[in-house]
N, C-alpha and C. Protein backbone atom coordinates (compact mmCIF):
# COMPACT_ATOMS: atom_id res chain seq x y z
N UNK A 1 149.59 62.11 -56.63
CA UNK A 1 150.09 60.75 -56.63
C UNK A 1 151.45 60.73 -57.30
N UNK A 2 152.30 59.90 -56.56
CA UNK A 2 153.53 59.56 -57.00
C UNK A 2 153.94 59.42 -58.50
N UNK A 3 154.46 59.85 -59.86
CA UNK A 3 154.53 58.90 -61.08
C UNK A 3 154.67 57.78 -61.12
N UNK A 4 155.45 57.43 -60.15
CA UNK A 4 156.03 55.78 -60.50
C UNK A 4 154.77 55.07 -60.22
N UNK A 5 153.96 55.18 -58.44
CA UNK A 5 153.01 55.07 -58.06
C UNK A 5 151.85 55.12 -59.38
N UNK A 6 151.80 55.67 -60.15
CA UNK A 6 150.73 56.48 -60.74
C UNK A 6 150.44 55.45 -62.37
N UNK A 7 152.03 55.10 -62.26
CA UNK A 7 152.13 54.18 -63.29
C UNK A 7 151.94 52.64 -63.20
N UNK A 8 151.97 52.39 -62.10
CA UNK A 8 152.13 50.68 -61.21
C UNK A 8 150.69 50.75 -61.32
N UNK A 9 149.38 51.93 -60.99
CA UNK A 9 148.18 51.86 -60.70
C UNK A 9 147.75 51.29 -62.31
N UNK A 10 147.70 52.45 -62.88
CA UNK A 10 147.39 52.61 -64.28
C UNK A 10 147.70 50.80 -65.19
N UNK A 11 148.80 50.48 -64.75
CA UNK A 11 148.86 48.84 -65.29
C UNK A 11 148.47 47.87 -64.61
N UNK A 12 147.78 48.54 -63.23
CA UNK A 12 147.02 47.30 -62.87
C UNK A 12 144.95 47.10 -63.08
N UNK A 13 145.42 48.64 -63.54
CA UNK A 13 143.82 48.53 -63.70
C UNK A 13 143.49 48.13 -65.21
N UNK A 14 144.80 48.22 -66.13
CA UNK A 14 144.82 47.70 -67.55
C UNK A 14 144.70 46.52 -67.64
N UNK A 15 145.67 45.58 -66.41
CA UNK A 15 145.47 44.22 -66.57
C UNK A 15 144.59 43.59 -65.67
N UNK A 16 143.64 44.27 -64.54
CA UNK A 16 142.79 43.25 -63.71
C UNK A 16 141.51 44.39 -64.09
N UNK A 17 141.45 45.12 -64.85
CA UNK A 17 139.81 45.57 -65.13
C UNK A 17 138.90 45.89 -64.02
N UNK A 18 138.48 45.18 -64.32
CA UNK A 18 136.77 45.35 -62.69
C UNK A 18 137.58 44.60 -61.34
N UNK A 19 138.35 43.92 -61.70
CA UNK A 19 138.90 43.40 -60.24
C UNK A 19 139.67 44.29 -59.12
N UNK A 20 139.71 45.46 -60.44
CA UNK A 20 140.75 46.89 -59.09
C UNK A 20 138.89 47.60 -59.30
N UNK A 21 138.39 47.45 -57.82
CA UNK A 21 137.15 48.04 -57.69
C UNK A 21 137.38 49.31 -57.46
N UNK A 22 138.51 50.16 -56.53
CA UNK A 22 138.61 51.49 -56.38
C UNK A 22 140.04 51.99 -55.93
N UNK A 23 140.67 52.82 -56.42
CA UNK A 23 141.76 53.55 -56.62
C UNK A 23 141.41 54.58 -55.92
N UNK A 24 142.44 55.23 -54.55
CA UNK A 24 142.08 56.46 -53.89
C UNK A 24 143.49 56.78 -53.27
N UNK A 25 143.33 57.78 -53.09
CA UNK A 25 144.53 58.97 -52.05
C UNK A 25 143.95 59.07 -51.11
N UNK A 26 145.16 58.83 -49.94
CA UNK A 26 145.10 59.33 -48.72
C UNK A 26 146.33 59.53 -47.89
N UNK A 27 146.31 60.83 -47.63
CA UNK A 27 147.44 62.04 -47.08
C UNK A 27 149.00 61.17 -47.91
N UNK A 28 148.64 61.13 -48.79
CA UNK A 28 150.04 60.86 -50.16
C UNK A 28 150.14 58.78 -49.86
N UNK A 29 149.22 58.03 -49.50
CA UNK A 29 148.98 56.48 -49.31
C UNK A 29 148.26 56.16 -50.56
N UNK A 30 148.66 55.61 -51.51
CA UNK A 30 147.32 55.40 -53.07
C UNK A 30 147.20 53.95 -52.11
N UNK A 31 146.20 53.27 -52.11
CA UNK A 31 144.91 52.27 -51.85
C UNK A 31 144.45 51.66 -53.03
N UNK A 32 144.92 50.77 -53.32
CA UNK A 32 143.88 49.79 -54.27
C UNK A 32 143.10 48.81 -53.91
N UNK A 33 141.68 49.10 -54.15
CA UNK A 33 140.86 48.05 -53.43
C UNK A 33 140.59 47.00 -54.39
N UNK A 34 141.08 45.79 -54.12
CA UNK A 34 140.96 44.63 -55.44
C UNK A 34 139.77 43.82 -54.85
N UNK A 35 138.89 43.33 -55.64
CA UNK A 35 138.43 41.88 -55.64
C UNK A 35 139.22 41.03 -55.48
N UNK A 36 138.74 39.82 -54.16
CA UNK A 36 139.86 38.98 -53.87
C UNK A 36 139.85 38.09 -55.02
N UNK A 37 139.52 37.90 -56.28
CA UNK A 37 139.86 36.88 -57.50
C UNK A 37 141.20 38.03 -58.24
N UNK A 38 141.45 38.96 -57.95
CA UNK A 38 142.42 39.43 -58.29
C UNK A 38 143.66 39.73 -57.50
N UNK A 39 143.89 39.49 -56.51
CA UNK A 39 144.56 39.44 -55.52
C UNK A 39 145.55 39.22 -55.55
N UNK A 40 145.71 37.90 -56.08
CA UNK A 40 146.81 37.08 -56.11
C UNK A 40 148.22 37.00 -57.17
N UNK A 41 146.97 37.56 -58.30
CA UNK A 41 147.77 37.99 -59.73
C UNK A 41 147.79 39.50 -59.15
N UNK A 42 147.51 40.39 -58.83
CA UNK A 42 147.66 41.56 -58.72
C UNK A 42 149.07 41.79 -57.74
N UNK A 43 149.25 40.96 -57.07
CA UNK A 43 150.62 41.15 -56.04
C UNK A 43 151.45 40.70 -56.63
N UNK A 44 151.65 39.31 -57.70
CA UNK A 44 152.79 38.94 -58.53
C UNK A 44 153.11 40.06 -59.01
N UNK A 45 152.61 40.77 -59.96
CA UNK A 45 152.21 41.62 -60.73
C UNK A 45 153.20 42.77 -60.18
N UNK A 46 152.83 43.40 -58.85
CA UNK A 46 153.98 44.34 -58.04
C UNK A 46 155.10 44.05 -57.90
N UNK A 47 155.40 42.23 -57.17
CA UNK A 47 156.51 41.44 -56.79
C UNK A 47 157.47 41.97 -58.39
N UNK A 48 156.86 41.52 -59.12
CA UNK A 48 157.59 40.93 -60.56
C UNK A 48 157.87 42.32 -61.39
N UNK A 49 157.24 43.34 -61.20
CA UNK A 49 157.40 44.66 -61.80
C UNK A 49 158.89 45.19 -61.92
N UNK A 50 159.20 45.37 -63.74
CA UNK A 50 160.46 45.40 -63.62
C UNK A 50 160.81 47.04 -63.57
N UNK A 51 160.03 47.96 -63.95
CA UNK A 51 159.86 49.33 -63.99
C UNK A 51 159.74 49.79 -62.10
N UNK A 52 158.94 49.17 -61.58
CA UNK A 52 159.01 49.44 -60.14
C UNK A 52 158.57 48.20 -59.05
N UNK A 53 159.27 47.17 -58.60
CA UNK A 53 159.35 46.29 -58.20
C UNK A 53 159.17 46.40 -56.47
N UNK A 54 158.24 45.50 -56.07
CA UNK A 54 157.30 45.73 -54.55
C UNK A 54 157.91 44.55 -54.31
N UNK A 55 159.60 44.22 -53.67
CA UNK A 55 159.56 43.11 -53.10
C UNK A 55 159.21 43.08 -51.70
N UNK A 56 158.68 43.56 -50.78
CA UNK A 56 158.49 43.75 -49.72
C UNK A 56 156.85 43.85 -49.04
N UNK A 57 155.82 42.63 -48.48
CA UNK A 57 154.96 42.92 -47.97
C UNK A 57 155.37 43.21 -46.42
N UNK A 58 155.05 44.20 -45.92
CA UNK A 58 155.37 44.65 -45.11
C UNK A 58 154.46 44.72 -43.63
N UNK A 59 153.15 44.88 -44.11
CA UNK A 59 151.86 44.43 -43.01
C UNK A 59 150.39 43.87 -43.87
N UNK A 60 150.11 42.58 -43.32
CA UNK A 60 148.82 42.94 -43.60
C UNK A 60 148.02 42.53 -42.43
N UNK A 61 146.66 43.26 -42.38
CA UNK A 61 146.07 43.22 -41.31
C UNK A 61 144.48 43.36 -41.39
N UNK A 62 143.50 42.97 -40.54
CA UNK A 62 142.10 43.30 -40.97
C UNK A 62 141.43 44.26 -40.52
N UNK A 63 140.67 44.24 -40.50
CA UNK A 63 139.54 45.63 -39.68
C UNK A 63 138.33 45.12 -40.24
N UNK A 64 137.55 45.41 -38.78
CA UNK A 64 135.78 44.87 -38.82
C UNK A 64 135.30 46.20 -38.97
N UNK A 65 134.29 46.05 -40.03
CA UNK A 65 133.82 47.47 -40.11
C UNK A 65 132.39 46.99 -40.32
N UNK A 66 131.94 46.38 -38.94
CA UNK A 66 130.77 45.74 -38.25
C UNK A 66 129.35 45.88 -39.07
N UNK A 67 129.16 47.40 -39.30
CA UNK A 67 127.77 47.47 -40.17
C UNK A 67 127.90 47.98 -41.43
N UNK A 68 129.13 47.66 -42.04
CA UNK A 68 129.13 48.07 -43.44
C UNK A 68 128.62 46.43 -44.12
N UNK A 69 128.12 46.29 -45.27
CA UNK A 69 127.27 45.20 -45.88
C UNK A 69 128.57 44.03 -45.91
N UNK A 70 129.90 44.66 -46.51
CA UNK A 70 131.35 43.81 -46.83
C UNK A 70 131.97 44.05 -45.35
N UNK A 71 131.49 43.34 -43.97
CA UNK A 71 132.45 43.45 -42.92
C UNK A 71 133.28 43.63 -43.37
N UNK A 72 134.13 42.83 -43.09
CA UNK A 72 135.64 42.77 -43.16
C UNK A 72 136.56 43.14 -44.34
N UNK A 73 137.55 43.67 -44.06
CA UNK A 73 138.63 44.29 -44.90
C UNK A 73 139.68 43.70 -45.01
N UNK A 74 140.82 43.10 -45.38
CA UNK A 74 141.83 42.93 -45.33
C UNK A 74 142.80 43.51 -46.06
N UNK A 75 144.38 44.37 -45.41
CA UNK A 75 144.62 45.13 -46.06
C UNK A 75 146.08 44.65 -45.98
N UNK A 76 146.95 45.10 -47.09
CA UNK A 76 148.21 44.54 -47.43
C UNK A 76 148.99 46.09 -47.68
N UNK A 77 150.27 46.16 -46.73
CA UNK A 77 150.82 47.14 -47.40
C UNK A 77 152.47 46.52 -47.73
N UNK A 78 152.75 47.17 -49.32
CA UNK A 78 154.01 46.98 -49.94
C UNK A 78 154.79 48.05 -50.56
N UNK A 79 155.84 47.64 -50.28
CA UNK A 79 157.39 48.89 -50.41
C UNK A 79 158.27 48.64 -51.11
N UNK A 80 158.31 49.16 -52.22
CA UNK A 80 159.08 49.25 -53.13
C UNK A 80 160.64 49.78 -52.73
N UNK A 81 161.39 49.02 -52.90
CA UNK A 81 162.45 49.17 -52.03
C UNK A 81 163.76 50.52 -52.87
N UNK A 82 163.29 50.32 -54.32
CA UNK A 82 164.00 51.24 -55.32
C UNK A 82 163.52 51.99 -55.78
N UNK A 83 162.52 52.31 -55.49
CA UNK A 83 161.61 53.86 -55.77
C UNK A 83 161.09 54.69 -54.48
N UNK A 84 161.38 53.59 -53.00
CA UNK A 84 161.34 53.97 -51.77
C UNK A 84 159.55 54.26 -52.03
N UNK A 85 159.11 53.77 -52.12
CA UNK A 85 157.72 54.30 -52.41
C UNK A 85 156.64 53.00 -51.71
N UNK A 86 155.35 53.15 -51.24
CA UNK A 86 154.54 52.29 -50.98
C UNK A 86 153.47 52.24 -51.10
N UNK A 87 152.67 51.04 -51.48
CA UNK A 87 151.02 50.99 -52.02
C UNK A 87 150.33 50.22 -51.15
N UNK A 88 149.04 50.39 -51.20
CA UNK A 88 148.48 50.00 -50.53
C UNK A 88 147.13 48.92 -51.30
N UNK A 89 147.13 47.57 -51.10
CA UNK A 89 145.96 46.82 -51.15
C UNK A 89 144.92 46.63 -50.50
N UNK A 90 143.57 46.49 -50.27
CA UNK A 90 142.39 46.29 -49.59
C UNK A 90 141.68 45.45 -50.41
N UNK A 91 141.09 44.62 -49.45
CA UNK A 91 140.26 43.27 -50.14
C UNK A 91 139.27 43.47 -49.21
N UNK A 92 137.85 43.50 -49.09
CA UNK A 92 136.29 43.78 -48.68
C UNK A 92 135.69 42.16 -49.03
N UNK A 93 135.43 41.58 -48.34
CA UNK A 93 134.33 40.18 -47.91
C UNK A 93 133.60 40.76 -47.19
N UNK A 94 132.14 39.78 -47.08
CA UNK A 94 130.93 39.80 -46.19
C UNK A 94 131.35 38.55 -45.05
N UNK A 95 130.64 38.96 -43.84
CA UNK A 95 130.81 38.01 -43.08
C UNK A 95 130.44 36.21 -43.45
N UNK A 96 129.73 36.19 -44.13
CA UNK A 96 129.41 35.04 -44.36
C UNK A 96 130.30 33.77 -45.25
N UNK A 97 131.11 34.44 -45.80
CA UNK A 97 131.88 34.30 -46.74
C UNK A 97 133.31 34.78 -46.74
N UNK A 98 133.85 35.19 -45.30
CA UNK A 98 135.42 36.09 -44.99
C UNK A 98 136.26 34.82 -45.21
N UNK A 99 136.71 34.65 -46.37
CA UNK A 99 137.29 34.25 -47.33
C UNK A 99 138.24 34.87 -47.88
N UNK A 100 139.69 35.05 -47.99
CA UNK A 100 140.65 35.68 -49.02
C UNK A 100 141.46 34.31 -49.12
N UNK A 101 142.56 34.47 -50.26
CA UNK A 101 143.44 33.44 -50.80
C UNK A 101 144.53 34.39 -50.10
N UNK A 102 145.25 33.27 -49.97
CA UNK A 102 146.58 33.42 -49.07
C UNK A 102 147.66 33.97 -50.15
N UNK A 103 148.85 34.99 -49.84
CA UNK A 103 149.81 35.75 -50.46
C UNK A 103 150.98 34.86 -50.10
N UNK A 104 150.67 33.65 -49.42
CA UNK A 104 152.13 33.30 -48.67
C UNK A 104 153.23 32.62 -49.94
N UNK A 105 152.60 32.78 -50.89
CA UNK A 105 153.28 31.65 -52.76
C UNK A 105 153.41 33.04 -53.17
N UNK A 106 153.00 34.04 -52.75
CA UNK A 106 154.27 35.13 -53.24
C UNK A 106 154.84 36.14 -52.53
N UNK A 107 154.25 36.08 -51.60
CA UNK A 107 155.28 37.15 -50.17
C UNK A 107 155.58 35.95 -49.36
N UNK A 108 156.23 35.08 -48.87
CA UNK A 108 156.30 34.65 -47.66
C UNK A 108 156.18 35.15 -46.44
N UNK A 109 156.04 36.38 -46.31
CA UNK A 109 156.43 37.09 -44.95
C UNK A 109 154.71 37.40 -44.87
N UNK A 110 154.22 37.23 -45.72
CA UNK A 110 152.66 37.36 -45.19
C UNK A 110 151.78 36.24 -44.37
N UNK A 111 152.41 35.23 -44.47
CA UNK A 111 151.84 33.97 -43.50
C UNK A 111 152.13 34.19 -42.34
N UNK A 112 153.11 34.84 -40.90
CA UNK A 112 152.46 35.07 -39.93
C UNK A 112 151.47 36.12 -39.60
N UNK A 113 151.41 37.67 -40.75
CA UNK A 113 150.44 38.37 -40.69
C UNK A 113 148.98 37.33 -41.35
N UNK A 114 148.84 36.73 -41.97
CA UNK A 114 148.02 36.02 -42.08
C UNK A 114 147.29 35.26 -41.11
N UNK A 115 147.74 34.78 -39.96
CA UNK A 115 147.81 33.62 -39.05
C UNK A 115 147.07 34.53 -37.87
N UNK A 116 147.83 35.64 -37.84
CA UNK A 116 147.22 37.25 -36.81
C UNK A 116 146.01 37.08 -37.08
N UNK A 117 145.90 37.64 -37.88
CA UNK A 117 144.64 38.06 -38.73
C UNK A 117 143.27 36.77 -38.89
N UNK A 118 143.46 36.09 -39.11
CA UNK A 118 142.80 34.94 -38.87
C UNK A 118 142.58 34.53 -37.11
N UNK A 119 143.56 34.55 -36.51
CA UNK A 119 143.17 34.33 -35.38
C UNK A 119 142.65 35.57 -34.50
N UNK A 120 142.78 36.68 -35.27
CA UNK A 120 141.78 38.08 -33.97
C UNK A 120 140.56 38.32 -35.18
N UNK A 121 140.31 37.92 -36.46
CA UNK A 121 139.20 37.87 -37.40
C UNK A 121 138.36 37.32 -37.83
N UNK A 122 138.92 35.97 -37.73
CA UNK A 122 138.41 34.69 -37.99
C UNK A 122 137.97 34.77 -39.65
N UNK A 123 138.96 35.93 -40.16
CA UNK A 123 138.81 35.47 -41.67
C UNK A 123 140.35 34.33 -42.36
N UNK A 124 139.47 33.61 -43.17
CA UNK A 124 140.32 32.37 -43.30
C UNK A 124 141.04 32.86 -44.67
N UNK A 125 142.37 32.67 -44.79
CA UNK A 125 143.04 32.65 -45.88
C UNK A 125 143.18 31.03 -46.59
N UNK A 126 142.49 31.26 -47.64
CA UNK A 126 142.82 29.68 -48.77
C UNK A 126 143.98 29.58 -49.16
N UNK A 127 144.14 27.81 -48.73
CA UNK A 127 145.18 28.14 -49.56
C UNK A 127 146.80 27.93 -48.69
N UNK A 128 146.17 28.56 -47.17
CA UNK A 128 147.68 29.20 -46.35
C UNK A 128 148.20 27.45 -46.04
N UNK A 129 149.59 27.88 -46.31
CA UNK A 129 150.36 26.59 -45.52
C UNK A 129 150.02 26.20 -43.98
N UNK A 130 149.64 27.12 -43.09
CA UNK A 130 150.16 26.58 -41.73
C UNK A 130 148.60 27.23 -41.11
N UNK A 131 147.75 27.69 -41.56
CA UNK A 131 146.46 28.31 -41.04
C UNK A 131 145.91 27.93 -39.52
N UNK A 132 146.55 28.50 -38.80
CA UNK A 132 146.32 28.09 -37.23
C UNK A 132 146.29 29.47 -36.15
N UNK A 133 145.67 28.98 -35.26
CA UNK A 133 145.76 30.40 -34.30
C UNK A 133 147.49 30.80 -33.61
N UNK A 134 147.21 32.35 -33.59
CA UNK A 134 148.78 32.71 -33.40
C UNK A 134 149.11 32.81 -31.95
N UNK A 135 147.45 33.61 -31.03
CA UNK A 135 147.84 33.73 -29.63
C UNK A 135 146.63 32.75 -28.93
N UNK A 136 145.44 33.04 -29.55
CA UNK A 136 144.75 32.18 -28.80
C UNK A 136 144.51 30.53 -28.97
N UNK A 137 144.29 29.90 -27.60
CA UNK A 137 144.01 28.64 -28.19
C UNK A 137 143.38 27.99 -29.04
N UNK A 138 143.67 26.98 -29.71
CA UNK A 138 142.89 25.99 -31.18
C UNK A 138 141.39 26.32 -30.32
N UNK A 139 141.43 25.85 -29.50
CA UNK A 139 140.18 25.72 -29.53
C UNK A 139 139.20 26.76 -29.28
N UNK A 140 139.28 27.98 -29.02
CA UNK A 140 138.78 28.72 -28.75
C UNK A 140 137.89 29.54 -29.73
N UNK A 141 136.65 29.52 -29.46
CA UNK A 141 135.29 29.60 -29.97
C UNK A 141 135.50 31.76 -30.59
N UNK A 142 136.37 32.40 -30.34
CA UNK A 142 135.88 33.63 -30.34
C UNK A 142 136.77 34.37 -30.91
N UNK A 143 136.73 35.39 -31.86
CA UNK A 143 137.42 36.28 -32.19
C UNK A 143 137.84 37.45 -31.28
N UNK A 144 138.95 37.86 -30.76
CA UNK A 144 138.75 39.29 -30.06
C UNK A 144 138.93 40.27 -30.66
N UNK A 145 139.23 40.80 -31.81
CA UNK A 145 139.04 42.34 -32.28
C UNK A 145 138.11 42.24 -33.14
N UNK A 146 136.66 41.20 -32.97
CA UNK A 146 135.70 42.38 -33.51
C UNK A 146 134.72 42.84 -33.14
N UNK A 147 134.51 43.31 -33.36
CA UNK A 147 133.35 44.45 -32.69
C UNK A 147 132.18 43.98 -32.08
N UNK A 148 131.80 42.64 -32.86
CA UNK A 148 130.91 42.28 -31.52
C UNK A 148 131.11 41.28 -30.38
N UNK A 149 133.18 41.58 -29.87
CA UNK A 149 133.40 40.80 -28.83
C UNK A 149 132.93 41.35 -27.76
N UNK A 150 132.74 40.60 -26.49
CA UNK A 150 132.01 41.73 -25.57
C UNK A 150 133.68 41.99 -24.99
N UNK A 151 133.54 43.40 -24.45
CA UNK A 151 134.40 44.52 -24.40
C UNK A 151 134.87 43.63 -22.90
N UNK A 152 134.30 43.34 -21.82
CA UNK A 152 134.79 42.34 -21.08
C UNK A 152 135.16 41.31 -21.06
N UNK A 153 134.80 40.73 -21.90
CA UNK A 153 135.72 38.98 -22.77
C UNK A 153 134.63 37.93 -22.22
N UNK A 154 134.40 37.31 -22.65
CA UNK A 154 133.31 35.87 -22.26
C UNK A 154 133.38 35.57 -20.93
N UNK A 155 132.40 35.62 -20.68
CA UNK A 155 131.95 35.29 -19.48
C UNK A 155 132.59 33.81 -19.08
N UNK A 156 133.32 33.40 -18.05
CA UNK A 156 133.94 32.19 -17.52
C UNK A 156 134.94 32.18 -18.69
N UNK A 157 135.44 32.84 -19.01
CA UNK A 157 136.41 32.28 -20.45
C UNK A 157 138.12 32.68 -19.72
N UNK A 158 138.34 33.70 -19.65
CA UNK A 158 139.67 34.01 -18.73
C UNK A 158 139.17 34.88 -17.60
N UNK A 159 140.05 34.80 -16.37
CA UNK A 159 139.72 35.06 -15.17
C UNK A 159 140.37 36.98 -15.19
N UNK A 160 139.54 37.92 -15.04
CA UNK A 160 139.92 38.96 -14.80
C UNK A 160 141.08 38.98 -13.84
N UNK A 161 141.94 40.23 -14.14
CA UNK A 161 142.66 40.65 -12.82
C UNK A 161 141.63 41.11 -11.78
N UNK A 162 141.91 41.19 -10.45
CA UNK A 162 141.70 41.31 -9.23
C UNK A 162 141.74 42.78 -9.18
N UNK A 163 140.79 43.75 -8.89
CA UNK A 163 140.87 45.26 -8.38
C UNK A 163 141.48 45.53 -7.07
N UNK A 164 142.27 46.26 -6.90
CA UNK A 164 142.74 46.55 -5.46
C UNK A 164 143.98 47.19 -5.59
């Protein structure tokens, strides 16, 4: 792991405790998986860092991970623009409850990844200024990237292309 990286971790697990649930490497990516009650202070926290400063959310996005107990994931990645370096956030909800607080009061650039994400997840960000679907219509009853969309799309819902 990076030092600088190594040091940004180390003060966030000093100041959010049990709320950084797990710290990991992957192929040189550190991952912090927060509790979403830490979330919010945990990204100021990067934003505002005067030793190594994350002004940049750069993607965030979800993933259904259908039969794990915490479906859904939501993951945030940020780039430190003066240490050229980047970390990674993950937030874990259950379906019943796909719930996160919105980053848009301290990244702005996370409210149309927010809006994505909500509209192919149907997990709701609290909180978001503009919380609306991005491609599909308001009204439309269905998530399509998760796993239990049917792989052909709803029956009478959009008209297939034509084979030939």
């Amino acid at each position: 792991m990076n030092t600088t990286v190594e040091s940004v971790v180390k003060e966030l697990r000093e100041r959010f405790g049990e709320g950084v649930e797990e710290v990991r490497e992957f192929r040189d990516d550190v991952i912090v998986v927060l509790h979403r009650d830490a979330l919010v202070d945990a990204a100021k926290y990067l934003r505002d860092n005067t030793d190594c400063p994350f002004p940049l959310c750069e993607d965030v996005f979800g993933i259904d991970a259908y039969e794990r107990t915490k479906r859904f994931e939501v993951n945030y990645h940020f780039f430190s623009l003066d240490k050229n370096v980047r970390l990674h956030f993950k937030v874990r909800v259950d379906e019943d409850d796909a719930v996160v607080p919105t980053l848009t009061g301290v990244y702005p650039s996370a409210g149309w990844y927010e809006r994505e994400t909500f509209d192919m997840y149907g997990i709701t960000f609290d909180k978001h200024p503009d919380l609306r679907r991005a491609y599909m219509p308001e009204d439309y009853e269905y998530y399509p990237l998760r796993k239990d969309y049917p792989l052909m799309g709803v029956p009478g819902d959009l008209p297939l292309p034509k084979r030939g």
